[in-house]
N, C-alpha and C. Protein backbone atom coordinates (compact mmCIF):
# COMPACT_ATOMS: atom_id res chain seq x y z
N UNK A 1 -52.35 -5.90 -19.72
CA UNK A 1 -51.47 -5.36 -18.72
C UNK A 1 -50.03 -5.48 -19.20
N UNK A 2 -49.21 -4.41 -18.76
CA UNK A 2 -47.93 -4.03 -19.24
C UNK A 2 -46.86 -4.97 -18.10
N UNK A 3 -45.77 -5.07 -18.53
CA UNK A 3 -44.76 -5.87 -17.71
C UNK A 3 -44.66 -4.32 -16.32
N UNK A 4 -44.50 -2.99 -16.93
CA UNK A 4 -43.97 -2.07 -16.15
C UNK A 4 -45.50 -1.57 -14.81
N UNK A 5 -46.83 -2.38 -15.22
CA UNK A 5 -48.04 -1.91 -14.57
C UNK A 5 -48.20 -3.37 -13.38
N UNK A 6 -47.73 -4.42 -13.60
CA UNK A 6 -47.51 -5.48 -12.96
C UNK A 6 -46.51 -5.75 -12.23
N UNK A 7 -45.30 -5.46 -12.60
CA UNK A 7 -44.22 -5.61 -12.24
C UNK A 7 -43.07 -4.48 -12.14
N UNK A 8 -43.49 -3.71 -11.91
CA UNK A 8 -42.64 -2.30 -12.06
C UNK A 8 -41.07 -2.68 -11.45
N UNK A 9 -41.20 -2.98 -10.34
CA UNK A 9 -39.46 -3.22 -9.92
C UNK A 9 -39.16 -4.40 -10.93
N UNK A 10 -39.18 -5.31 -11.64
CA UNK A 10 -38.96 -6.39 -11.95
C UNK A 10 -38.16 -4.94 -13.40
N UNK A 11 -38.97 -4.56 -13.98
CA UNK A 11 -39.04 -3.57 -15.52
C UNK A 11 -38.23 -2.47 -14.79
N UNK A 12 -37.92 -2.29 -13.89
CA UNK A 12 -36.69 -1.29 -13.70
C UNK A 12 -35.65 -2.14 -13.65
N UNK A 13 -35.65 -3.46 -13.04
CA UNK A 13 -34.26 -3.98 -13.02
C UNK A 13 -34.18 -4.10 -13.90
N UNK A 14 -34.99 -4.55 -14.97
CA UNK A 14 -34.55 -5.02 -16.35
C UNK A 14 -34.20 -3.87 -16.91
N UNK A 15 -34.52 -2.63 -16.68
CA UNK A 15 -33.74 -1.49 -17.49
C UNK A 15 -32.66 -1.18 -17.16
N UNK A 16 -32.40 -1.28 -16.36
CA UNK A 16 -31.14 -1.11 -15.49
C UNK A 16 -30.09 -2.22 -15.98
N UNK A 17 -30.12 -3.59 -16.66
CA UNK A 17 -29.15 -4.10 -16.79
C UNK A 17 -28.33 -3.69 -18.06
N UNK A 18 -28.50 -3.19 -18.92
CA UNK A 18 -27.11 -2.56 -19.59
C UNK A 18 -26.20 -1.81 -18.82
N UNK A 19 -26.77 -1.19 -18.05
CA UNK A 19 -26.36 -0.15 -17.18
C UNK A 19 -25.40 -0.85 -15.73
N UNK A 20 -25.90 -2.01 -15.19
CA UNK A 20 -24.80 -3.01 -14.39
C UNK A 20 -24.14 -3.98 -15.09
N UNK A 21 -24.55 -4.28 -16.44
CA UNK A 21 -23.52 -5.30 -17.05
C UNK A 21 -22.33 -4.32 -18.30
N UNK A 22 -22.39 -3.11 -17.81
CA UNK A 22 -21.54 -2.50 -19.21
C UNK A 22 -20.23 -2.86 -18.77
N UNK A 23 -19.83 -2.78 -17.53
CA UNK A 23 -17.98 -3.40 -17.62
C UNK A 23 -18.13 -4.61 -17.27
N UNK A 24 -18.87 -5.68 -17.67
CA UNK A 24 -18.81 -7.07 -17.52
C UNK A 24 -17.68 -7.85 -18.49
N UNK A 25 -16.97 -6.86 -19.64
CA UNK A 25 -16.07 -7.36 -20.43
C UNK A 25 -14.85 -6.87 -20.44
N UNK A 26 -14.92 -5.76 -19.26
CA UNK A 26 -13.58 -4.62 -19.56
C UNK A 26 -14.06 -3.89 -17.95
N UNK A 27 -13.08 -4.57 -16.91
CA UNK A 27 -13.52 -4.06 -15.80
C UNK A 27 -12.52 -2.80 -15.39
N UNK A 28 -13.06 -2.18 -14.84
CA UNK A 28 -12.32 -0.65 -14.24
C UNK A 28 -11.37 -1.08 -13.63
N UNK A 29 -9.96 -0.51 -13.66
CA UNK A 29 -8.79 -0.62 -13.02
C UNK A 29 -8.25 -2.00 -12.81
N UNK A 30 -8.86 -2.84 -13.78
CA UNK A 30 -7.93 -3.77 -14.35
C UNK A 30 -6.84 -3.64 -14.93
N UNK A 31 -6.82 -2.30 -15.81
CA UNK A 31 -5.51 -2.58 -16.63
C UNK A 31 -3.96 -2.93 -16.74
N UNK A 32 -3.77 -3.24 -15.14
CA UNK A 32 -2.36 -3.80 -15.27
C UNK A 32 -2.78 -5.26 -14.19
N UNK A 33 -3.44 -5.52 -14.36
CA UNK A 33 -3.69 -6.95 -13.62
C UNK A 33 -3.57 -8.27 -14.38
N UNK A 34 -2.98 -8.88 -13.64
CA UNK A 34 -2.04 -10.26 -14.28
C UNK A 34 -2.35 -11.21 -13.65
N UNK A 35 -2.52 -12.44 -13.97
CA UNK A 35 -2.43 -13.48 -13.47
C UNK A 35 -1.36 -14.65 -13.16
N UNK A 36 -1.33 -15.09 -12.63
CA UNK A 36 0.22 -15.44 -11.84
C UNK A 36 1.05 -15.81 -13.03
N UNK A 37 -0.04 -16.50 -13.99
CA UNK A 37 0.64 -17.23 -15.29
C UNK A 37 1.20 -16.05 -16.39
N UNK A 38 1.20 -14.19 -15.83
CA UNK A 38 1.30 -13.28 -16.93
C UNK A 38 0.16 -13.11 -17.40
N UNK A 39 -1.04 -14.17 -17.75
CA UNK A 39 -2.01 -13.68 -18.52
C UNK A 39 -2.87 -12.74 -18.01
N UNK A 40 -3.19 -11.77 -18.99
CA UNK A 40 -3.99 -10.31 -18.54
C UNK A 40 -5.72 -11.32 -17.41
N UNK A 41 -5.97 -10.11 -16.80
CA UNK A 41 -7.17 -10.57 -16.06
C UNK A 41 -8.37 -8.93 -16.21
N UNK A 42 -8.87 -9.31 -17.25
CA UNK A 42 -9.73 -8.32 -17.31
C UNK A 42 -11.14 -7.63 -17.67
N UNK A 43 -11.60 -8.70 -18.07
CA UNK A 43 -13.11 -9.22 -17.56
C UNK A 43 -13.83 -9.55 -15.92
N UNK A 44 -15.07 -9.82 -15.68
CA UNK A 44 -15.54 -10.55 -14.31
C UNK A 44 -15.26 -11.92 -14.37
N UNK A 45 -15.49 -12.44 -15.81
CA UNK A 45 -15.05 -13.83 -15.50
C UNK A 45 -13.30 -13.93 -15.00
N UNK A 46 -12.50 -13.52 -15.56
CA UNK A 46 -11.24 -13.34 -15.90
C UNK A 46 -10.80 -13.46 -14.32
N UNK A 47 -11.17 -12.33 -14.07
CA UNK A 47 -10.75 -11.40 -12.20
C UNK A 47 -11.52 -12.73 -11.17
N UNK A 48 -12.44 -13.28 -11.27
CA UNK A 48 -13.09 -14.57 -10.92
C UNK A 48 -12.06 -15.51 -10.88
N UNK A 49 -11.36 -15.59 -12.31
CA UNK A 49 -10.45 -16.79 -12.10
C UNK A 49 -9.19 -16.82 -11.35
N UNK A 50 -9.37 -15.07 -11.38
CA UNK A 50 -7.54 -14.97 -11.11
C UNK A 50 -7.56 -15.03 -9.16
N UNK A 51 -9.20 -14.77 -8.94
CA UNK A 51 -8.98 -14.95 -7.22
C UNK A 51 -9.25 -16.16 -6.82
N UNK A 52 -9.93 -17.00 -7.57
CA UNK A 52 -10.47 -18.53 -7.23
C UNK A 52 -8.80 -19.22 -7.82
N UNK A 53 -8.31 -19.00 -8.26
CA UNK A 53 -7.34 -20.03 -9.09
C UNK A 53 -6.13 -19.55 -8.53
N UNK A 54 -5.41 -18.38 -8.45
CA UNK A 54 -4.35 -17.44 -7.61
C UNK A 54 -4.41 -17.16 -6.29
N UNK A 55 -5.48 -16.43 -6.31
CA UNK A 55 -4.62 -15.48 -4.64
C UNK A 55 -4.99 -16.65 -3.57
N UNK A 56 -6.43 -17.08 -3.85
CA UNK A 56 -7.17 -18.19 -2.68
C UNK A 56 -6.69 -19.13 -2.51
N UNK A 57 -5.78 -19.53 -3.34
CA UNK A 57 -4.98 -21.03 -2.74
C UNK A 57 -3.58 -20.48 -2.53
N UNK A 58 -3.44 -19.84 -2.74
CA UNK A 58 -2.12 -19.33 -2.33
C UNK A 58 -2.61 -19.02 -0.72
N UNK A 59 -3.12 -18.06 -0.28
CA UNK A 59 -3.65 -17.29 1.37
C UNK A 59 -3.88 -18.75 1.80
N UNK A 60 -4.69 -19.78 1.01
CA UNK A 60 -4.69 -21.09 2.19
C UNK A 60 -3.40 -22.32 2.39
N UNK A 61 -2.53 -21.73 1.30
CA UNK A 61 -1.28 -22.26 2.22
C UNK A 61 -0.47 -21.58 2.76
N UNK A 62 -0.79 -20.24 2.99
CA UNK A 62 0.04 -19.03 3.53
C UNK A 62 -0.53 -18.85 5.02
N UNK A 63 -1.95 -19.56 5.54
CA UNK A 63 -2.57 -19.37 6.26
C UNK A 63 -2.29 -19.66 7.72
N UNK A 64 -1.44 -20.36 7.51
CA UNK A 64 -0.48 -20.79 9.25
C UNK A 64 0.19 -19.88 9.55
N UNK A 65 0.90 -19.42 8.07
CA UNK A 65 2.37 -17.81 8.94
C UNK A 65 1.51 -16.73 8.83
N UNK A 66 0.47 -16.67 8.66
CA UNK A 66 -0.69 -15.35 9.15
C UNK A 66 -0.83 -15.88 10.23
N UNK A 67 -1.46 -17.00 10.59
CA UNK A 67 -1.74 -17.19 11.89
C UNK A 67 -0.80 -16.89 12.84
N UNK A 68 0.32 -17.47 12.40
CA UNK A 68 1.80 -17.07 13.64
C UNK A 68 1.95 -15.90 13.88
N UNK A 69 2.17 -15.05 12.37
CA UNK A 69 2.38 -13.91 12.64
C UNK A 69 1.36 -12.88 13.17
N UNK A 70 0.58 -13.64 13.77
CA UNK A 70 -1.07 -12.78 14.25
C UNK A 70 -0.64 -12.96 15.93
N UNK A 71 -0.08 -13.99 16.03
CA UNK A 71 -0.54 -14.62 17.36
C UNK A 71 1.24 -14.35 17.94
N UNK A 72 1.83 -14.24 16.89
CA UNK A 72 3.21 -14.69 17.98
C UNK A 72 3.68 -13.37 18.77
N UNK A 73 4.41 -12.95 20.18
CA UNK A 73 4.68 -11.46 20.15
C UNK A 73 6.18 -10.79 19.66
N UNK A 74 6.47 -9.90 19.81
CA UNK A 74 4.77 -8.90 19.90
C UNK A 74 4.02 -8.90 19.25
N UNK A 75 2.75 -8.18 19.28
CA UNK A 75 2.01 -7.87 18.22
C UNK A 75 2.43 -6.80 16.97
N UNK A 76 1.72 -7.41 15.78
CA UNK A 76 2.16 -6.92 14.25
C UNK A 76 1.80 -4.70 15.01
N UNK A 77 0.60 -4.66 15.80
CA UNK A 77 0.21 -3.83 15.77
C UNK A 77 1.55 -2.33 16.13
N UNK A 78 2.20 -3.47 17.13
CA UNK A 78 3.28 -2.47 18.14
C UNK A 78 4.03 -1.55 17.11
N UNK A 79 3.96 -2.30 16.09
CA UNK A 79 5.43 -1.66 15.16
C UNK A 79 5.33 0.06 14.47
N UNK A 80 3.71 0.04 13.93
CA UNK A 80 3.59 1.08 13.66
C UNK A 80 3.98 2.43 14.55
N UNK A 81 3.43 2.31 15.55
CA UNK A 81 3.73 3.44 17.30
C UNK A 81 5.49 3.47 17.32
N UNK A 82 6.06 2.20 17.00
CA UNK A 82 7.22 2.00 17.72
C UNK A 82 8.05 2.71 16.16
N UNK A 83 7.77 2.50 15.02
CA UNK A 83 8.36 3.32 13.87
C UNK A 83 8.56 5.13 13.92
N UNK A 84 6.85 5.08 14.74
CA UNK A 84 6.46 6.64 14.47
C UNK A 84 7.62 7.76 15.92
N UNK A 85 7.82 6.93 17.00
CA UNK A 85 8.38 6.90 18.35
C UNK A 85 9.96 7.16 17.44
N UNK A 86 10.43 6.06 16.70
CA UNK A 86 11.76 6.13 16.45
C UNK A 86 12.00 7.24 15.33
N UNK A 87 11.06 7.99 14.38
CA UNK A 87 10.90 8.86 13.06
C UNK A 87 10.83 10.34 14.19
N UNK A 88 10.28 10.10 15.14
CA UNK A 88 10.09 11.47 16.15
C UNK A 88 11.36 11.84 16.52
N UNK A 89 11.89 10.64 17.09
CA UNK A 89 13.28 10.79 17.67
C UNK A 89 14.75 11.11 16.88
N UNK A 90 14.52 10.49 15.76
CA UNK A 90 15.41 11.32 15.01
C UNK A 90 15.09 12.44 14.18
N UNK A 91 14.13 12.91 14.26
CA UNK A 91 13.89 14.11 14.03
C UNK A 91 14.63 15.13 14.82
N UNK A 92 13.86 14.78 16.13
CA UNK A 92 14.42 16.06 17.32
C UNK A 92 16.00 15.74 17.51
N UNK A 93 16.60 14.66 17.19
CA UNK A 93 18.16 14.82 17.20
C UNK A 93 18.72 15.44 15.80
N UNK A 94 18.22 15.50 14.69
CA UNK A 94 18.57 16.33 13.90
C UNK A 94 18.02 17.75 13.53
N UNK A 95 17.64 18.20 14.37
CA UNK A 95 16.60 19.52 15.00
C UNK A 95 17.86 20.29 15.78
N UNK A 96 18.21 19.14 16.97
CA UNK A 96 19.25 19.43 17.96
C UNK A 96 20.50 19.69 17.44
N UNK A 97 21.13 18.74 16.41
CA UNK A 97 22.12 18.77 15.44
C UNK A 97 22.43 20.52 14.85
N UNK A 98 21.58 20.39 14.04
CA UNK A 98 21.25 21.64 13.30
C UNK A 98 21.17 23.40 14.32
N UNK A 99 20.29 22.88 15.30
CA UNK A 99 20.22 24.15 16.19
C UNK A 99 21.72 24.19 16.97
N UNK A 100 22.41 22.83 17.20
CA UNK A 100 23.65 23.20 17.72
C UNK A 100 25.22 23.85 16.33
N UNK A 101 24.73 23.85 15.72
CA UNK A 101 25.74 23.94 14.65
C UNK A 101 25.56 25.12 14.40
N UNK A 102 24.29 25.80 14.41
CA UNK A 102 23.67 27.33 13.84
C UNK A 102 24.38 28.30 15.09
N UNK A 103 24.30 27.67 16.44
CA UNK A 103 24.63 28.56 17.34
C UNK A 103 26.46 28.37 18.02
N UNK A 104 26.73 27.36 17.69
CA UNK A 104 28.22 27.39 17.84
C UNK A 104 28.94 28.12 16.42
N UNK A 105 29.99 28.61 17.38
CA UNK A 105 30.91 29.89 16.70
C UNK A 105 32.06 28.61 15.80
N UNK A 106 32.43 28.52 14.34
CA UNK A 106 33.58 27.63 14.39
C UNK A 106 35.07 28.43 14.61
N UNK A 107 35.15 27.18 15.40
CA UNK A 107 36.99 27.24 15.64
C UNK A 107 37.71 28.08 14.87
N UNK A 108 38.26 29.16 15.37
CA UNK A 108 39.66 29.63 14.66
C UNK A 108 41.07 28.61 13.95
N UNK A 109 41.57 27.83 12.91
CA UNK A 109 42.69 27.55 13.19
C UNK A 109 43.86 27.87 12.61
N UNK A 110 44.77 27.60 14.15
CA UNK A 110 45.84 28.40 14.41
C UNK A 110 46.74 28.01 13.51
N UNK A 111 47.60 28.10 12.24
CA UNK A 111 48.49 28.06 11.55
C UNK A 111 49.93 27.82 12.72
N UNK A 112 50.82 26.99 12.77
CA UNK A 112 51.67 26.96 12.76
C UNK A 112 52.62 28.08 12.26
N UNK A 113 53.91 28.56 13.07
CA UNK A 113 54.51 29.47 12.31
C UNK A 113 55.55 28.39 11.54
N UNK A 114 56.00 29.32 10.53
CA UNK A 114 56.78 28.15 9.60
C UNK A 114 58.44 28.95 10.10
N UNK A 115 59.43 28.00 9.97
CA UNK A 115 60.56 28.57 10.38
C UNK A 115 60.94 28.95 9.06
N UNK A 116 61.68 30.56 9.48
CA UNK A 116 62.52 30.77 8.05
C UNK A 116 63.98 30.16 8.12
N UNK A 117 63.93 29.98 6.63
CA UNK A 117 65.45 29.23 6.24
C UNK A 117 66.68 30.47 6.34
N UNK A 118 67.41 30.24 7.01
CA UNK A 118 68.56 31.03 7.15
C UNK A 118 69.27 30.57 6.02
């Protein structure tokens, strides 16, 4: 008996691993990823180290002013509505701007007469 007549899923995974380990040495859209120390991160082991050793202890002492800033008000959420509210509004005042400038006539101005020198 064959590994693939016994074990058929077992002999597909196993064919299949060149095929899940080919960027195990050179991962996709690594190429500008750094590690805090500058050094490139671009392997699985590499990208492994750079979130176990970098970002994760960093977020767990960063983890109180997330908390504050989660909890304190207003909420983080308000700001987006309240950006899009204030981007509307000056829109339609420079809408208003513009439509008032297109339809006002400008001013004539009046020259002074100059006296002649006798």
């Amino acid at each position: 008996a064959t590994l693939n007549e016994e074990f058929p899923r077992l002999a597909q995974s196993i064919a299949a691993l060149p095929t899940v380990t080919a960027g195990w040495n050179s991962v996709a859209g690594t190429e500008n990823l750094t590690r805090f120390d500058g050094s490139p991160a671009r392997s699985v082991p590499a990208v492994r180290d750079y979130f176990a050793d970098d970002v994760i202890p960093v977020l767990e002492q960063e983890q109180d002013n997330f908390r504050r800033l989660d909890t304190t008000p207003p909420p983080v959420d308000v700001f987006a509505p309240l950006l899009v509210l204030v981007g509307v509004l000056v829109i339609a005042y420079g809408a208003a701007m513009i439509a008032i400038a297109r339809y006002r006539q400008p001013a004539v101005a009046v020259r002074p007469a100059v006296a002649a020198a006798v």
